[in-house]
C-alpha atoms as a PDB file:
ATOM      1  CA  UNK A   1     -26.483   3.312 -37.054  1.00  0.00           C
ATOM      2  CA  UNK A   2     -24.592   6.566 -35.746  1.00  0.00           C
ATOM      3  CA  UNK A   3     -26.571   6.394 -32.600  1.00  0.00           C
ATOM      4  CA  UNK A   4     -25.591   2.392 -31.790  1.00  0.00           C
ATOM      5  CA  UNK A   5     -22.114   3.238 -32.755  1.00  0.00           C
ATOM      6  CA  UNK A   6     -22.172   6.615 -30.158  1.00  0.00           C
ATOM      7  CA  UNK A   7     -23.860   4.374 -27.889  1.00  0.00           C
ATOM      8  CA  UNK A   8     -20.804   1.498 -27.838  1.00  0.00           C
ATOM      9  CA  UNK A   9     -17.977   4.342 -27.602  1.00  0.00           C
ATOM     10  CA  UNK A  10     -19.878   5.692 -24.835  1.00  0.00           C
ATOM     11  CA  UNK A  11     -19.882   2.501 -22.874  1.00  0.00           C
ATOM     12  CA  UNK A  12     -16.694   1.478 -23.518  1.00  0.00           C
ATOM     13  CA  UNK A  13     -15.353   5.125 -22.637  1.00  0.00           C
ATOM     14  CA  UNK A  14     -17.231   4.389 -19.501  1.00  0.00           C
ATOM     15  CA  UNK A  15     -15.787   1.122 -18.605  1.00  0.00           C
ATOM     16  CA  UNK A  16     -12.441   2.180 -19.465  1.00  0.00           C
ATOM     17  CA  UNK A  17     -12.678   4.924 -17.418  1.00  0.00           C
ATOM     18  CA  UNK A  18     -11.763   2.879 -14.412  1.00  0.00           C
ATOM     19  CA  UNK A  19     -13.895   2.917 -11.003  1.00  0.00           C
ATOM     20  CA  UNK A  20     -13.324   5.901  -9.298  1.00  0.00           C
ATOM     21  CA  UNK A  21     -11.481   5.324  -5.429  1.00  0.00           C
ATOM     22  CA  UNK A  22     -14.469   7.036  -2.676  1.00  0.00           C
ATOM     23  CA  UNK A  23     -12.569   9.640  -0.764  1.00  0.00           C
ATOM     24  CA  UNK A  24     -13.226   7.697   2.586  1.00  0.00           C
ATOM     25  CA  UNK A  25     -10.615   5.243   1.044  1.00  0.00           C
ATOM     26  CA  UNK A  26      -7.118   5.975   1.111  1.00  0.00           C
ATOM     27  CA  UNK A  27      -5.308   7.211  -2.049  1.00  0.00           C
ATOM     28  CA  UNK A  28      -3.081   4.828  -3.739  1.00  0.00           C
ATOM     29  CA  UNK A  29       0.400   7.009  -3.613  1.00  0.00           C
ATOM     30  CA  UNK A  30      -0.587   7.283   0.395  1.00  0.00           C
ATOM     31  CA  UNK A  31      -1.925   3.463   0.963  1.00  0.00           C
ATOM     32  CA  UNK A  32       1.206   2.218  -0.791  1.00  0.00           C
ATOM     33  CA  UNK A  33       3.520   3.751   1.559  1.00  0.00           C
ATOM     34  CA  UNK A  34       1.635   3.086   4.392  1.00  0.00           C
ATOM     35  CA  UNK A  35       1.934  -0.674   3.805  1.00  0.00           C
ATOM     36  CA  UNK A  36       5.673  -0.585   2.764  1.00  0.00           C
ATOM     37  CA  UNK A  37       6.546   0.657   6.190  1.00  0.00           C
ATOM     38  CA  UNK A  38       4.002  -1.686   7.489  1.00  0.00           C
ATOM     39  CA  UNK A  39       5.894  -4.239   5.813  1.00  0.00           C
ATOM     40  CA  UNK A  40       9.507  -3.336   7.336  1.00  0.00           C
ATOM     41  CA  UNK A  41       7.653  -3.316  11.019  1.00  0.00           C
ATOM     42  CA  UNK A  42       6.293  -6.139  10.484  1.00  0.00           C
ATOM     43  CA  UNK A  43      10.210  -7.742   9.194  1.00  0.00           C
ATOM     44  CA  UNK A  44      11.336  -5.497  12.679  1.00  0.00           C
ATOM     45  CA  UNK A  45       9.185  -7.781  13.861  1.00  0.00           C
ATOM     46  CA  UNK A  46      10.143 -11.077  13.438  1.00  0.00           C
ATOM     47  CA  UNK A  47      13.287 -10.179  13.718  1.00  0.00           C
ATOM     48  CA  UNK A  48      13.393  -9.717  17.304  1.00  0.00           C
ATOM     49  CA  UNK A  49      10.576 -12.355  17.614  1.00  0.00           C
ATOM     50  CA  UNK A  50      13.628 -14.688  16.952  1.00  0.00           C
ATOM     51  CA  UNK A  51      15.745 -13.327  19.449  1.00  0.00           C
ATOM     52  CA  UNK A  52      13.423 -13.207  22.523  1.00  0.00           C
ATOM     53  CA  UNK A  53       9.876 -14.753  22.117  1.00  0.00           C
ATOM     54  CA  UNK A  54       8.209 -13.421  25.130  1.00  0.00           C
ATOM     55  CA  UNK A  55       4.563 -12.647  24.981  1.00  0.00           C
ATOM     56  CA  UNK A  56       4.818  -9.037  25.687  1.00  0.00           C
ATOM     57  CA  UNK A  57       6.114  -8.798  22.154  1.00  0.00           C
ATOM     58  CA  UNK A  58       2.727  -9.926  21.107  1.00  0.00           C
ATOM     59  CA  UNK A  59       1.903  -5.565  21.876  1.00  0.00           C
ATOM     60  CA  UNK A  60       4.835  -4.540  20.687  1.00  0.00           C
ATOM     61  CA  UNK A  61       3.720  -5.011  17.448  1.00  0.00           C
ATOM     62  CA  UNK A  62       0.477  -3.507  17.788  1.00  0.00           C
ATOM     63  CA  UNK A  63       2.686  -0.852  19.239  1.00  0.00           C
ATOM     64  CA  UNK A  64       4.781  -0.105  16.379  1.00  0.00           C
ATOM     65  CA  UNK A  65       1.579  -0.372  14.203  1.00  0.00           C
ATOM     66  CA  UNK A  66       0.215   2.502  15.872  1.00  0.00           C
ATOM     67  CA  UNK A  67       3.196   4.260  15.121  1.00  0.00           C
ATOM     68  CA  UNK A  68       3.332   3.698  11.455  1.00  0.00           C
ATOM     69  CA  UNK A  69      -0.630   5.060  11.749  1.00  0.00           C
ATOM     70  CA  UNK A  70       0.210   7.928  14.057  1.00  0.00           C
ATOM     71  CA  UNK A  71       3.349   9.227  11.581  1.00  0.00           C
ATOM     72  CA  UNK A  72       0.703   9.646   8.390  1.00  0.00           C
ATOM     73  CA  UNK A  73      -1.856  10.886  11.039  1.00  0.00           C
ATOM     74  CA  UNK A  74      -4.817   7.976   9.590  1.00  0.00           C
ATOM     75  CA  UNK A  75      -6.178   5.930  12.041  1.00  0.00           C
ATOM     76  CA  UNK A  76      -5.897   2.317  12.116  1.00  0.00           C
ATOM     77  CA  UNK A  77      -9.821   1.862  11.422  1.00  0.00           C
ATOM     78  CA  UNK A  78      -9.316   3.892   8.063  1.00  0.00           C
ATOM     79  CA  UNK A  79      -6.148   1.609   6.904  1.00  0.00           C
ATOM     80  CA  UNK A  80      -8.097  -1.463   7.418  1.00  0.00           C
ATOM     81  CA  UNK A  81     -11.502   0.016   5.860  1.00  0.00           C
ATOM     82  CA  UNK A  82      -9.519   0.791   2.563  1.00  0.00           C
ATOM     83  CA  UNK A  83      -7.414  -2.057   2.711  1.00  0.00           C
ATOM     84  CA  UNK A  84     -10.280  -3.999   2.528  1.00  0.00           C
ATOM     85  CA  UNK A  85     -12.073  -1.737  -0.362  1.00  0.00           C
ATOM     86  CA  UNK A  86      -8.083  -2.407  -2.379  1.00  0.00           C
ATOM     87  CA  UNK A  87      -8.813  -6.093  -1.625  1.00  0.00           C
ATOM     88  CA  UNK A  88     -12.334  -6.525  -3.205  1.00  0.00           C
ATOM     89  CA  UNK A  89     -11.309  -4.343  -6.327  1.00  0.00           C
ATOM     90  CA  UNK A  90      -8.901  -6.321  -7.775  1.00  0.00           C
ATOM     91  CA  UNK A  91      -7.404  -3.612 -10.286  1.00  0.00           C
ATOM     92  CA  UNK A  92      -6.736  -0.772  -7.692  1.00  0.00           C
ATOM     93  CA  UNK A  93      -5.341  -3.319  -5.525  1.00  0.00           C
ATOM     94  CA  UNK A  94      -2.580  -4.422  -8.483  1.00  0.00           C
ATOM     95  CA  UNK A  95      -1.693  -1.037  -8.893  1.00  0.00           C
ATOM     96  CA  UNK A  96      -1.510  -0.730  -5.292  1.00  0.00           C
ATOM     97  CA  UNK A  97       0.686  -3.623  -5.070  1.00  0.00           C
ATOM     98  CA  UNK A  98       2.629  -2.335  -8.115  1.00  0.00           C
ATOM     99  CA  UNK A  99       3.111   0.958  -6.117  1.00  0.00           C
ATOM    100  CA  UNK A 100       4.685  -0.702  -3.297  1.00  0.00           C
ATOM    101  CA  UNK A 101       7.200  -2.482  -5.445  1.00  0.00           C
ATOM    102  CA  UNK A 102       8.628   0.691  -6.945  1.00  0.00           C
ATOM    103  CA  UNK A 103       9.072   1.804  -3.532  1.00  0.00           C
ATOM    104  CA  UNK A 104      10.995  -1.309  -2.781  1.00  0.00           C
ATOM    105  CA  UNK A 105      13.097  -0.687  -6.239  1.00  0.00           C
ATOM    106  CA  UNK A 106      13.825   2.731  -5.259  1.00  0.00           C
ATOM    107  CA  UNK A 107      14.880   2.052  -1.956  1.00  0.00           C
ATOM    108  CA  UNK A 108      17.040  -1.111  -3.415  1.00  0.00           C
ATOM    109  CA  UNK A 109      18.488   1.115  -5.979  1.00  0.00           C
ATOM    110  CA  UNK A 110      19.458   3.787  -3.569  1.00  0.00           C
ATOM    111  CA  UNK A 111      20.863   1.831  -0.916  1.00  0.00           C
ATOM    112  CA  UNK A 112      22.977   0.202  -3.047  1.00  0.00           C
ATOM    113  CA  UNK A 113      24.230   3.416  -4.757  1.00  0.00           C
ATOM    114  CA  UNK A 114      25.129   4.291  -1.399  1.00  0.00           C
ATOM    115  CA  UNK A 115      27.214   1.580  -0.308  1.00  0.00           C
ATOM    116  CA  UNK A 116      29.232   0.938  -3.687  1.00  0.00           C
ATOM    117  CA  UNK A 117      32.773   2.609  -3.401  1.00  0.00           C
ATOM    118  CA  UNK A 118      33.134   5.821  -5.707  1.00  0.00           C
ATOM    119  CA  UNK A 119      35.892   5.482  -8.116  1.00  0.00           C
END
């Protein structure tokens, strides 16, 4: 009986331990800000998209893409390699997610700190 009831704690200790990220993947706190400023390119983006839709924007966004890669020195091979390991683990990927939308929150709360008058 004390040996079935080790066993269960162990496997549940196990399980709840969570699956461990490989280290050819991206961490989290580094993915998550990766995508953000993926994210505001990618807004960029469109932005001017809508302004002049010529195709030679077409490598401007791989251009600015680079960029975002270049500034956190990963290349764009290792992004998309652990964006699809996030993808296909659905739990990392939430927290991954989760990650990005305190960054937003942040950045929210601190631009509008900014821009309210002081008293």
């Amino acid at each position: 009986m004390r040996k079935s009831i080790g066993l269960v704690f162990f496997v549940l200790v196990i399980a709840c331990a969570g699956e461990k990220i490989p280290k050819q993947v991206v961490p989290i706190n580094d993915m998550s800000k990766i995508m953000w400023d993926l994210m505001k390119v990618d807004e960029y983006f469109i932005r001017i998209t809508a302004k002049d839709s010529l195709n030679k924007l077409a490598k401007e966004n791989i251009r600015l893409y680079d960029q975002v890669f270049r500034s956190y020195g990963i290349e764009r091979k290792k992004f998309y390699d652990s964006y699809a390991y996030y993808t296909a683990h659905p739990e990392q990927y939430k927290v991954l997610i989760d990650s990005m939308e305190a960054i937003s929150t942040r950045q929210r709360a601190s631009f509008i700190q900014k821009t309210q008058p002081t008293k």
